[in-house]
C-alpha atoms as a PDB file:
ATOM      1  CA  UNK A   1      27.202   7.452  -2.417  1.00  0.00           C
ATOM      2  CA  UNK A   2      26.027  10.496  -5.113  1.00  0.00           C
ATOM      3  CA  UNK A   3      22.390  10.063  -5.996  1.00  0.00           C
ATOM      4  CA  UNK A   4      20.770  11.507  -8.730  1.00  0.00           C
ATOM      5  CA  UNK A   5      17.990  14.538  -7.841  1.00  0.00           C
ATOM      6  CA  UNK A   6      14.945  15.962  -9.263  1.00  0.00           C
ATOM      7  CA  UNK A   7      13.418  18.973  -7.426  1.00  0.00           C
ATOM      8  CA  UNK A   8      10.851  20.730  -8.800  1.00  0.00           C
ATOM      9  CA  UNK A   9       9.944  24.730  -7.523  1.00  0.00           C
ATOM     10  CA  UNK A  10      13.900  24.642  -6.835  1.00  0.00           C
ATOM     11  CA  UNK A  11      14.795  28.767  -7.862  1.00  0.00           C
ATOM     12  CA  UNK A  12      13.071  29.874  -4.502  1.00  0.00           C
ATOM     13  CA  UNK A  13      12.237  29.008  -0.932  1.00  0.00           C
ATOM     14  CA  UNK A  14      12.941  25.485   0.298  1.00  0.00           C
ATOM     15  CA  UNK A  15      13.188  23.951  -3.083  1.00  0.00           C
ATOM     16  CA  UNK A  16      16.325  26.082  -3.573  1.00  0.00           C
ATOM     17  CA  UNK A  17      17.528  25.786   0.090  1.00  0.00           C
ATOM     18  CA  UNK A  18      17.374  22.300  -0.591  1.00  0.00           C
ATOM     19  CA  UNK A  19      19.079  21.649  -3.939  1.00  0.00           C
ATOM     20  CA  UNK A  20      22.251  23.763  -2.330  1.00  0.00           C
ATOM     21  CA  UNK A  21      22.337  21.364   0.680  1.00  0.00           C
ATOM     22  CA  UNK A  22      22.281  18.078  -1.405  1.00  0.00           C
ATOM     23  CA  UNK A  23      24.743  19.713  -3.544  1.00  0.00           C
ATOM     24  CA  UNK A  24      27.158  20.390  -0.972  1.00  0.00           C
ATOM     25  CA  UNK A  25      26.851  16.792   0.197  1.00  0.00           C
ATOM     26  CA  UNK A  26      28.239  15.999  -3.403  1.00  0.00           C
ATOM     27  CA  UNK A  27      24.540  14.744  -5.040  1.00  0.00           C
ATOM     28  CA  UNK A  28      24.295  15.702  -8.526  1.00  0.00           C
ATOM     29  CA  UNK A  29      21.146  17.672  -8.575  1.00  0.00           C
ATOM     30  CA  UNK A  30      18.195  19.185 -11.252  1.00  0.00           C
ATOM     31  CA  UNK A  31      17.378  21.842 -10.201  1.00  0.00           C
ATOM     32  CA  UNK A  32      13.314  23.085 -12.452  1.00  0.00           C
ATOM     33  CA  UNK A  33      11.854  26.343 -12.470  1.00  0.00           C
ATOM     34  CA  UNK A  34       9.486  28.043 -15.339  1.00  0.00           C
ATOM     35  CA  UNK A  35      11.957  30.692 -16.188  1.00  0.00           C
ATOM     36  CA  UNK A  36      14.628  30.195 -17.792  1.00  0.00           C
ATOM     37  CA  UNK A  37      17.083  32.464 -16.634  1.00  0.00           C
ATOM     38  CA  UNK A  38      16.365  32.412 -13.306  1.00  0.00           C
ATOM     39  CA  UNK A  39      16.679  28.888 -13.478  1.00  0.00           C
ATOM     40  CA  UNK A  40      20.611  29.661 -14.560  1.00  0.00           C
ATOM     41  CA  UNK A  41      21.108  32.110 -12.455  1.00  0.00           C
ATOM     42  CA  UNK A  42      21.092  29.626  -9.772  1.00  0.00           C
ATOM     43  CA  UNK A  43      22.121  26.452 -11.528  1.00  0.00           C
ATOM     44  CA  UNK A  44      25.606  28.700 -11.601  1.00  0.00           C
ATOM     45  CA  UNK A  45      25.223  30.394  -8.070  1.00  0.00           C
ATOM     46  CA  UNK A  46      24.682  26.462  -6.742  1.00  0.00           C
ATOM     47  CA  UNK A  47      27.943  25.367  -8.580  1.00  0.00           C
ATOM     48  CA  UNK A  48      29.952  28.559  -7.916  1.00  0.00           C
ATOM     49  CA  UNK A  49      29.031  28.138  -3.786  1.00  0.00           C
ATOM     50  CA  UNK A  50      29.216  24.287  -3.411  1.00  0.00           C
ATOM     51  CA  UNK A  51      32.222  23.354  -5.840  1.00  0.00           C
ATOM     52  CA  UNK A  52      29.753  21.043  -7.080  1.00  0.00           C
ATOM     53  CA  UNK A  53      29.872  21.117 -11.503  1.00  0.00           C
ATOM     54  CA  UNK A  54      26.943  18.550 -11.430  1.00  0.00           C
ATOM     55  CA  UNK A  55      24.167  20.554 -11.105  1.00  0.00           C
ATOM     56  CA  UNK A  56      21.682  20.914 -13.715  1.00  0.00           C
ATOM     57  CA  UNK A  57      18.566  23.291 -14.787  1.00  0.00           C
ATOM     58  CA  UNK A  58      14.881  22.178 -16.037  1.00  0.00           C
ATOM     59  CA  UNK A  59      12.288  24.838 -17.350  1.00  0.00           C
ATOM     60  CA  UNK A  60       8.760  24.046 -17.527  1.00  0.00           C
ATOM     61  CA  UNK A  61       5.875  25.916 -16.818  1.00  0.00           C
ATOM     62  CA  UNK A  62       3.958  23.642 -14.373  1.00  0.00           C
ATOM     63  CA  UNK A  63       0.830  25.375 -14.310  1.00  0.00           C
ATOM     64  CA  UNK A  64       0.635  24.105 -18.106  1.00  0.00           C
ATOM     65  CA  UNK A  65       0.386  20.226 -18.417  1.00  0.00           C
ATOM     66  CA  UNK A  66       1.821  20.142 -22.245  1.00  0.00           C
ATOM     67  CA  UNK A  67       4.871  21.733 -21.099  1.00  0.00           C
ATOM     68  CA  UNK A  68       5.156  19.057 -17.878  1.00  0.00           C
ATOM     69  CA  UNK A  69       4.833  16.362 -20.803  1.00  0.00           C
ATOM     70  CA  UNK A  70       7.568  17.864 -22.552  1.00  0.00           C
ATOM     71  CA  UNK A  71       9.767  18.204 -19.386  1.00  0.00           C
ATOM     72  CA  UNK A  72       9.180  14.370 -18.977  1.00  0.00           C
ATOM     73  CA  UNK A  73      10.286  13.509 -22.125  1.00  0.00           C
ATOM     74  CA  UNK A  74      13.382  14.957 -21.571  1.00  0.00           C
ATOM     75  CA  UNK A  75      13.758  13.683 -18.492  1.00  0.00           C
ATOM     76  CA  UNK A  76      13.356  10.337 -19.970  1.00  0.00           C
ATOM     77  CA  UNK A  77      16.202  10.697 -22.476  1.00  0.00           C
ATOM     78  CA  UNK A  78      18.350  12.990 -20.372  1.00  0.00           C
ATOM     79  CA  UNK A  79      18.474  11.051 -16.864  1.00  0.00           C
ATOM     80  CA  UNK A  80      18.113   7.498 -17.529  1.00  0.00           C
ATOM     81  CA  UNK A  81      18.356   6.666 -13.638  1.00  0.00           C
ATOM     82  CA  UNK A  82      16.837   9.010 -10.752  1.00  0.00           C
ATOM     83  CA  UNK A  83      17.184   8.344  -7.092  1.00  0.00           C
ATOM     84  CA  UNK A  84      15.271  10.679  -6.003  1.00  0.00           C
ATOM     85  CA  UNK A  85      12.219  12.987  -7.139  1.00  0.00           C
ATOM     86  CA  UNK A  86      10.918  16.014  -4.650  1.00  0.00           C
ATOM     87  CA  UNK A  87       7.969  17.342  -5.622  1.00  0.00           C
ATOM     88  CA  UNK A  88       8.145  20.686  -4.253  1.00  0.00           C
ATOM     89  CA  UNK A  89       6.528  23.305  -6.783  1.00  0.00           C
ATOM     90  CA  UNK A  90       3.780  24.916  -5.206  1.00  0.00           C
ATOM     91  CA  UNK A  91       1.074  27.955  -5.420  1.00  0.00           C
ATOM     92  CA  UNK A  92      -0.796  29.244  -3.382  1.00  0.00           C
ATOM     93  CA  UNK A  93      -1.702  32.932  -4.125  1.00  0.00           C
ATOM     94  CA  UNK A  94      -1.558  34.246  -8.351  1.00  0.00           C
ATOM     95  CA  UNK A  95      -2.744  36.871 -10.036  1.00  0.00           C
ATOM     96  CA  UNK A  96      -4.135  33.971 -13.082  1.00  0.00           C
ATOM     97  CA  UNK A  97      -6.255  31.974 -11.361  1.00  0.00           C
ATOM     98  CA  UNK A  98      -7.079  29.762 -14.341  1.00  0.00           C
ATOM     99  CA  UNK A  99      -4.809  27.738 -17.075  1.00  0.00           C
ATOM    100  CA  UNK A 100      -5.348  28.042 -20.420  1.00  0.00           C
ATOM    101  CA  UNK A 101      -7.787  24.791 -20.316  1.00  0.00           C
ATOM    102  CA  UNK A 102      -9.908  26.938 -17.711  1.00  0.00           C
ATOM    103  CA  UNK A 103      -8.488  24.883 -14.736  1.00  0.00           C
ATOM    104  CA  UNK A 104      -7.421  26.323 -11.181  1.00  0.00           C
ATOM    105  CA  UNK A 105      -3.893  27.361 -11.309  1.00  0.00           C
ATOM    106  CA  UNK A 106      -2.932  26.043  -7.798  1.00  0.00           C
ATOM    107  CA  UNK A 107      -4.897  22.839  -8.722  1.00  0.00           C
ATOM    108  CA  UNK A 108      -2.678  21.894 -11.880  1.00  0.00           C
ATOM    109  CA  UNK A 109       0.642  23.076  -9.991  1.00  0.00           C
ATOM    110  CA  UNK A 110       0.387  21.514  -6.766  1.00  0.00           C
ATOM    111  CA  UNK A 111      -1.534  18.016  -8.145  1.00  0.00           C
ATOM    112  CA  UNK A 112      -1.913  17.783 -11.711  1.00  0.00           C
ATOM    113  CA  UNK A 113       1.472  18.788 -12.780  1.00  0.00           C
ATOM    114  CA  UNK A 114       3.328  16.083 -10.121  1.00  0.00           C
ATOM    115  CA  UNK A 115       0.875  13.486 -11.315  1.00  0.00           C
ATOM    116  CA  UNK A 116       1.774  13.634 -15.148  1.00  0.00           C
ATOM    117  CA  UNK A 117       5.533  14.485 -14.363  1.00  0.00           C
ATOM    118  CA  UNK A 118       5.818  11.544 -11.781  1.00  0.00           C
ATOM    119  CA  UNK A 119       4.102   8.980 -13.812  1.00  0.00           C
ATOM    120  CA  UNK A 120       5.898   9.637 -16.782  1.00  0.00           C
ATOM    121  CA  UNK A 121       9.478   9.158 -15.377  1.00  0.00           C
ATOM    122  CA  UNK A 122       8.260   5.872 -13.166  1.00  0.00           C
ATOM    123  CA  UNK A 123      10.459   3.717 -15.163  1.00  0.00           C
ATOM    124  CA  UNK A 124      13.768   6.479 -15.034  1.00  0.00           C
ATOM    125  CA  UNK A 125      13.023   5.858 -11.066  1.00  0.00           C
ATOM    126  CA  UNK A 126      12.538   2.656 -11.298  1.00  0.00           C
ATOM    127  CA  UNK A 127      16.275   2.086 -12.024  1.00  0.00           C
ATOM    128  CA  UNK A 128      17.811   3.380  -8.644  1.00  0.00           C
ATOM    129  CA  UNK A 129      18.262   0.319  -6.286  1.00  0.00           C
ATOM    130  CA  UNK A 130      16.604   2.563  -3.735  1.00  0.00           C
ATOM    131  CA  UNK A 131      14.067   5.605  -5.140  1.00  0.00           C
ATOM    132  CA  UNK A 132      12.475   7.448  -3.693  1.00  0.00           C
ATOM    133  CA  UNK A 133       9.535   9.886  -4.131  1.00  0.00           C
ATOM    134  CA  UNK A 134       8.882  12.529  -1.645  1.00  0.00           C
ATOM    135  CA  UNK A 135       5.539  14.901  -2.284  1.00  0.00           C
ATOM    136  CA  UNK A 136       5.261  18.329  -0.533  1.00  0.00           C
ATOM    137  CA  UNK A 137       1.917  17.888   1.351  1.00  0.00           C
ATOM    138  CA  UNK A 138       0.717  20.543   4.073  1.00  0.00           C
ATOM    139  CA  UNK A 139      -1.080  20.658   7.354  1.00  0.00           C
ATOM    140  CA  UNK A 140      -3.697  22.467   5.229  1.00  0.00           C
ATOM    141  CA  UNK A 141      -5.838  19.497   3.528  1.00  0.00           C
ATOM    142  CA  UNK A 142      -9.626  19.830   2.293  1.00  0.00           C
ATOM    143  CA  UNK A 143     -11.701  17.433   1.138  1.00  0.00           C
ATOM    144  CA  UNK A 144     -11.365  17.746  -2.709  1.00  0.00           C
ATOM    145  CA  UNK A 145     -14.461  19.327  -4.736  1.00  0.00           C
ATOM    146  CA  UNK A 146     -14.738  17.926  -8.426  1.00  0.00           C
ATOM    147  CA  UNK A 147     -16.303  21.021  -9.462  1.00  0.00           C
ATOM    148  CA  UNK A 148     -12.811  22.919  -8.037  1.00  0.00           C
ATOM    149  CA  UNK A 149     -10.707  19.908  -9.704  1.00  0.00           C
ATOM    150  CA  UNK A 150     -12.308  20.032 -13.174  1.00  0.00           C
ATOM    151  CA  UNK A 151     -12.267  24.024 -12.981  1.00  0.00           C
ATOM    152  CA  UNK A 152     -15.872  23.991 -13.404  1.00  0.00           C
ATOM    153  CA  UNK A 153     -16.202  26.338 -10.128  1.00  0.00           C
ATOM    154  CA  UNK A 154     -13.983  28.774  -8.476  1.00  0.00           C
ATOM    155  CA  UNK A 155     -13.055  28.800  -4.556  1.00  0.00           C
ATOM    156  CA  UNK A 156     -10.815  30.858  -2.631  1.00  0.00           C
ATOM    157  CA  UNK A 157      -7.493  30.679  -2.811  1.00  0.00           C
ATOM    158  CA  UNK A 158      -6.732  28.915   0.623  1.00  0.00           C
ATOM    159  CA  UNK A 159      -9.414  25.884   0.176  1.00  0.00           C
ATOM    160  CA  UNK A 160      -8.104  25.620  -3.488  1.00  0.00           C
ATOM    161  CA  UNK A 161      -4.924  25.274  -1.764  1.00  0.00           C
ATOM    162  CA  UNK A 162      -5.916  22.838   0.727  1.00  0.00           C
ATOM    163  CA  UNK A 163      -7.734  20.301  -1.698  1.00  0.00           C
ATOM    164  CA  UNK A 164      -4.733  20.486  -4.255  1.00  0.00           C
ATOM    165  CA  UNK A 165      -2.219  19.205  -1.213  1.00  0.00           C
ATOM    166  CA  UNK A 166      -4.868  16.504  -0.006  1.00  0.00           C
ATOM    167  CA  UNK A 167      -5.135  15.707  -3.381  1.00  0.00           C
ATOM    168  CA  UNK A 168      -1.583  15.416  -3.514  1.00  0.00           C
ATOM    169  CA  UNK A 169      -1.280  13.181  -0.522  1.00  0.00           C
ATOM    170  CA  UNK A 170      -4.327  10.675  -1.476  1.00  0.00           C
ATOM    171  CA  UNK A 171      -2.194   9.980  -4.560  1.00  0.00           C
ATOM    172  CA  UNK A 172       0.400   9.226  -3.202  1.00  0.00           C
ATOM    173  CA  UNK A 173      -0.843   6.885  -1.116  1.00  0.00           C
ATOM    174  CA  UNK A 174      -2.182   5.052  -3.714  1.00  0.00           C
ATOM    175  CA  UNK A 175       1.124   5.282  -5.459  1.00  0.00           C
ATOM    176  CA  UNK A 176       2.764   3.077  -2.854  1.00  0.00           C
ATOM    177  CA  UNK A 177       0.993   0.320  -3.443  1.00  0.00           C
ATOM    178  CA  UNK A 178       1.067   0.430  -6.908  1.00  0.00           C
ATOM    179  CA  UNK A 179       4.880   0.712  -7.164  1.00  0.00           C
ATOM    180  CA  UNK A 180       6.157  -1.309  -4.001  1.00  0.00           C
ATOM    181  CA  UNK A 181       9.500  -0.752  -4.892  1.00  0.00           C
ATOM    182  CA  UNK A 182       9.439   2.923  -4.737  1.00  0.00           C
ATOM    183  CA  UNK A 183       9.745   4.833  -1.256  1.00  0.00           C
ATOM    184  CA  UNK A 184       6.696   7.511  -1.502  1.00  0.00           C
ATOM    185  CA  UNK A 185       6.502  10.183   1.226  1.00  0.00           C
ATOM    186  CA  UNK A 186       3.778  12.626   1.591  1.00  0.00           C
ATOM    187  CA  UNK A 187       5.222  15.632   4.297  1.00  0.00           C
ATOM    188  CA  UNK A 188       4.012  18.987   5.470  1.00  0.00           C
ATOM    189  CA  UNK A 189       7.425  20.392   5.707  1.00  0.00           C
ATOM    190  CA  UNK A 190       5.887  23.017   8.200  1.00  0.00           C
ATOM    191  CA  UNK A 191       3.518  25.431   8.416  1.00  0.00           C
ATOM    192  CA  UNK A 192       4.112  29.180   7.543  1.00  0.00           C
ATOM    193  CA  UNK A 193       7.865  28.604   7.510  1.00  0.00           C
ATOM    194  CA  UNK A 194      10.305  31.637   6.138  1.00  0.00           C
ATOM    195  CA  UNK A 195       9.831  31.639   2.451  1.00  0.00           C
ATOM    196  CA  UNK A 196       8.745  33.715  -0.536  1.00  0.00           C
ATOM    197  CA  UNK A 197       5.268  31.644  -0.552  1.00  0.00           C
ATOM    198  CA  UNK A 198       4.393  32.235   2.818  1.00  0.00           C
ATOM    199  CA  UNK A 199       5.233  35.786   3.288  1.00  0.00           C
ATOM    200  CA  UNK A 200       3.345  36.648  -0.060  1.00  0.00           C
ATOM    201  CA  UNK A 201      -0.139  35.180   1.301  1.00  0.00           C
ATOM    202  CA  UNK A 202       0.194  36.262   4.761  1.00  0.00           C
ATOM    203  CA  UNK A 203       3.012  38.607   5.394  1.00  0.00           C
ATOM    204  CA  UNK A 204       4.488  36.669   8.522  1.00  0.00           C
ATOM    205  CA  UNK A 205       6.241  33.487   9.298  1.00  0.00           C
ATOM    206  CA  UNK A 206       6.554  31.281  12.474  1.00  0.00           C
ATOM    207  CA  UNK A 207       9.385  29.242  11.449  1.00  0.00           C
ATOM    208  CA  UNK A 208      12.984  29.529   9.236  1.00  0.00           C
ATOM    209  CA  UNK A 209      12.701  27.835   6.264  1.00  0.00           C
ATOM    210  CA  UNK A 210      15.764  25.382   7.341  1.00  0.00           C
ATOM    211  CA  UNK A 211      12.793  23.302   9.426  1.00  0.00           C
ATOM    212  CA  UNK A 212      11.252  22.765   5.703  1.00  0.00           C
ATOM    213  CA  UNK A 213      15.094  21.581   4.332  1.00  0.00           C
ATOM    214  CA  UNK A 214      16.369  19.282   7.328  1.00  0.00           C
ATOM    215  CA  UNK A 215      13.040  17.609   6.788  1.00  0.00           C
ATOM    216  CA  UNK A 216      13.340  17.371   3.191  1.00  0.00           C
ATOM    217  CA  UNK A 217      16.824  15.968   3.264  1.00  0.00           C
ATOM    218  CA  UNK A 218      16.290  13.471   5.906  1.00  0.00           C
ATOM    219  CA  UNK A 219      13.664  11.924   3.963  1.00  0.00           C
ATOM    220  CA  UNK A 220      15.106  11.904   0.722  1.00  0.00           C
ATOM    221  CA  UNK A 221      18.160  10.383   2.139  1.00  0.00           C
ATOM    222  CA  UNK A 222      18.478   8.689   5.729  1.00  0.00           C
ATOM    223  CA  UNK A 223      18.119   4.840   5.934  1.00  0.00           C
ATOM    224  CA  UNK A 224      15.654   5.675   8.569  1.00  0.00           C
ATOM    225  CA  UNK A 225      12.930   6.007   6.405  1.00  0.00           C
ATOM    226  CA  UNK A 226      13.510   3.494   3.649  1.00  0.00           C
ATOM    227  CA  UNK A 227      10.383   1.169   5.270  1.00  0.00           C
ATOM    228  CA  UNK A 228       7.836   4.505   5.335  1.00  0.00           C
ATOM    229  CA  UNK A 229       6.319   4.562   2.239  1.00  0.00           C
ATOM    230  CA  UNK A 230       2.701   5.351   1.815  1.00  0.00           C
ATOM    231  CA  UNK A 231       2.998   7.260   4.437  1.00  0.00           C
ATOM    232  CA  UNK A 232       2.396  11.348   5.625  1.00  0.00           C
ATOM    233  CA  UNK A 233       5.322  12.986   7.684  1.00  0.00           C
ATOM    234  CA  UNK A 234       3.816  15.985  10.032  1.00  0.00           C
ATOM    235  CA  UNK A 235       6.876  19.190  10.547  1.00  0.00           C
ATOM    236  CA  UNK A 236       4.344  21.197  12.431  1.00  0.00           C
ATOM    237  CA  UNK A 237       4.493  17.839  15.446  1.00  0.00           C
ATOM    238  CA  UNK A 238       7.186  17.688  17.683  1.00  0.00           C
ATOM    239  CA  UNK A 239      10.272  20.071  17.927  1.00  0.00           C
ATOM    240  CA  UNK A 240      13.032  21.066  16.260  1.00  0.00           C
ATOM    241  CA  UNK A 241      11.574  17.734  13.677  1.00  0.00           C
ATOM    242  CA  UNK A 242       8.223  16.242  13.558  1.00  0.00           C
ATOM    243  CA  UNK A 243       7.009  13.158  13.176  1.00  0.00           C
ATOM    244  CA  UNK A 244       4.716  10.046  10.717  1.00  0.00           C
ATOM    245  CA  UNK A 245       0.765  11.052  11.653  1.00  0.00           C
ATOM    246  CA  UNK A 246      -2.309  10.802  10.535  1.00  0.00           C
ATOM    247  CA  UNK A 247      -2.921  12.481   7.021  1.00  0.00           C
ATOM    248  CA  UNK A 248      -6.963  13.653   6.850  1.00  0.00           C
ATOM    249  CA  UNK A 249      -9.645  10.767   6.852  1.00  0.00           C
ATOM    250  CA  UNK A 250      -9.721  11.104   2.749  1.00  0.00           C
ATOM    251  CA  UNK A 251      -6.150   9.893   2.220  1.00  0.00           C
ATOM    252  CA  UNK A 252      -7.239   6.449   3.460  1.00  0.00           C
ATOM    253  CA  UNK A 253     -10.708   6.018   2.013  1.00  0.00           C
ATOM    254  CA  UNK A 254     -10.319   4.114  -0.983  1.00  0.00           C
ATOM    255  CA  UNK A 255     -13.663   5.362  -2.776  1.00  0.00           C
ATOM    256  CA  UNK A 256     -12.822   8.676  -2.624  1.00  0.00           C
ATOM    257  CA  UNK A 257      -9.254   8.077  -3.971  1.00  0.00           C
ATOM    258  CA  UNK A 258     -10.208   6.085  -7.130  1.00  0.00           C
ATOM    259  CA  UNK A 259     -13.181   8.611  -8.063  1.00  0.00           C
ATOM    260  CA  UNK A 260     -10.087  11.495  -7.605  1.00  0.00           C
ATOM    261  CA  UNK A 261      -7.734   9.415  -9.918  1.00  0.00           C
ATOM    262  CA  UNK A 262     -11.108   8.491 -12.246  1.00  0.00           C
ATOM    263  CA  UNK A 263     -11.038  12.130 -12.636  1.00  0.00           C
ATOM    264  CA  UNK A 264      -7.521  13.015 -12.705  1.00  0.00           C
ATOM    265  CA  UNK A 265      -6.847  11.081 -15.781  1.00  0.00           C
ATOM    266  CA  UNK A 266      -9.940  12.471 -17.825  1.00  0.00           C
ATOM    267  CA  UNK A 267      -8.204  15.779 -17.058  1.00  0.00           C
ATOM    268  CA  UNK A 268      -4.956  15.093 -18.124  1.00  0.00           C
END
């Protein structure tokens, strides 16, 4: 049966591997980037390759929260039921480090810019029989700093990184039980796998970036997984697919998740 799919960070790397996949399986799929051409470009490279006429483009700039809000409120007029959301956008190294409201860049991509876009379209979820929310973790997780969260202090690029996906995952955690309906999924897709990301920041790869998709597709859409929720799938475990471990210690400790969220929603 065609489901309905949001993926955001969907012009490059896995997001885009991704999107062509669940459009050849006949999915109608949204496919969000921040520029609007490119996001074309591949809306009509998607369509022209897979056959597939319903595939759609979203532009927001996620590293700017007003511009997630508006992307949520037309994604709340525009797609009154969604199956599935993949929350996929992600930064790691950019030449800006800071927003316009002074906050880490990586920060408001990978955390901040999910958490307003997700909550905002709850209730557009809320209407498949089955939805599904699956958040693009990594094996790199740091315990988050409020001074790094709130922008009021700078750290390096790969610990800004690492608390921004922890942060990521301890949310989503507490989104499960919160919304028991809804199938959340935290996942490291892999480490260092073959895409634009990756070979930026470090110039190599150990995997190809079809690890990251067969992952990605498998829990947006086998039965398998429907009974998973609130949990954190681990790529870099077990070959050629991982396998459900252990998140870090700060996903589970319920202190430390409500003073994130505490701050989270002064911030946005």
């Amino acid at each position: 049966m065609s489901k309905t799919i949001i993926i955001t960070g969907s012009t490059d790397g896995i997001g885009k591997l991704t999107a062509f996949s669940l459009a050849e399986k006949g999915h109608t799929v949204y496919v969000h980037g921040r520029n609007e051409a490119k996001v074309d470009t591949v809306v009509s490279e998607i369509k022209t390759k897979t056959n597939n006429q319903n595939i759609y483009g979203l532009v927001a700039d996620f590293s700017d929260l007003e511009a997630v809000s508006k992307l949520a409120e037309q994604i709340k007029t525009e797609i009154p039921k969604i199956d599935i959301l993949i929350n996929n956008a992600g930064i790691l190294k950019t030449i800006d480090v800071q927003n316009k409201e002074g906050l880490d860049i990586r920060m408001v991509v990978n955390y901040l810019a999910p958490y307003v876009l997700t909550n905002a379209i709850l209730e557009n979820i809320k209407q498949s029989e089955a939805p599904r929310i699956i958040n693009l973790s990594s094996a790199a997780q740091a315990p988050v700093s409020e001074a790094v969260l709130t922008g009021q202090m700078q750290d390096s690029a790969n610990s800004t990184y690492a608390q921004s996906k922890l942060a990521l995952t301890m949310w989503s955690f507490n989104l499960t039980k919160h919304e028991p309906k809804i199938t959340v999924i935290a996942v490291n897709p892999g480490s260092l796998l073959n895409t634009k990301m990756a070979n930026e920041a470090y110039g190599q790869h150990w995997s190809p970036a079809e690890k990251g998709v067969d992952v990605l597709l498998d829990l947006a859409l086998s039965n398998d997984y429907k009974n998973d929720s609130g949990k954190y799938f681990d790529n870099d475990k077990g070959d050629p697919k991982g396998y459900f471990s252990p998140a870090h210690p700060d996903a589970n400790d319920e202190a430390k998740i409500e003073t994130l969220l505490e701050i989270t929603k002064r911030l946005v």
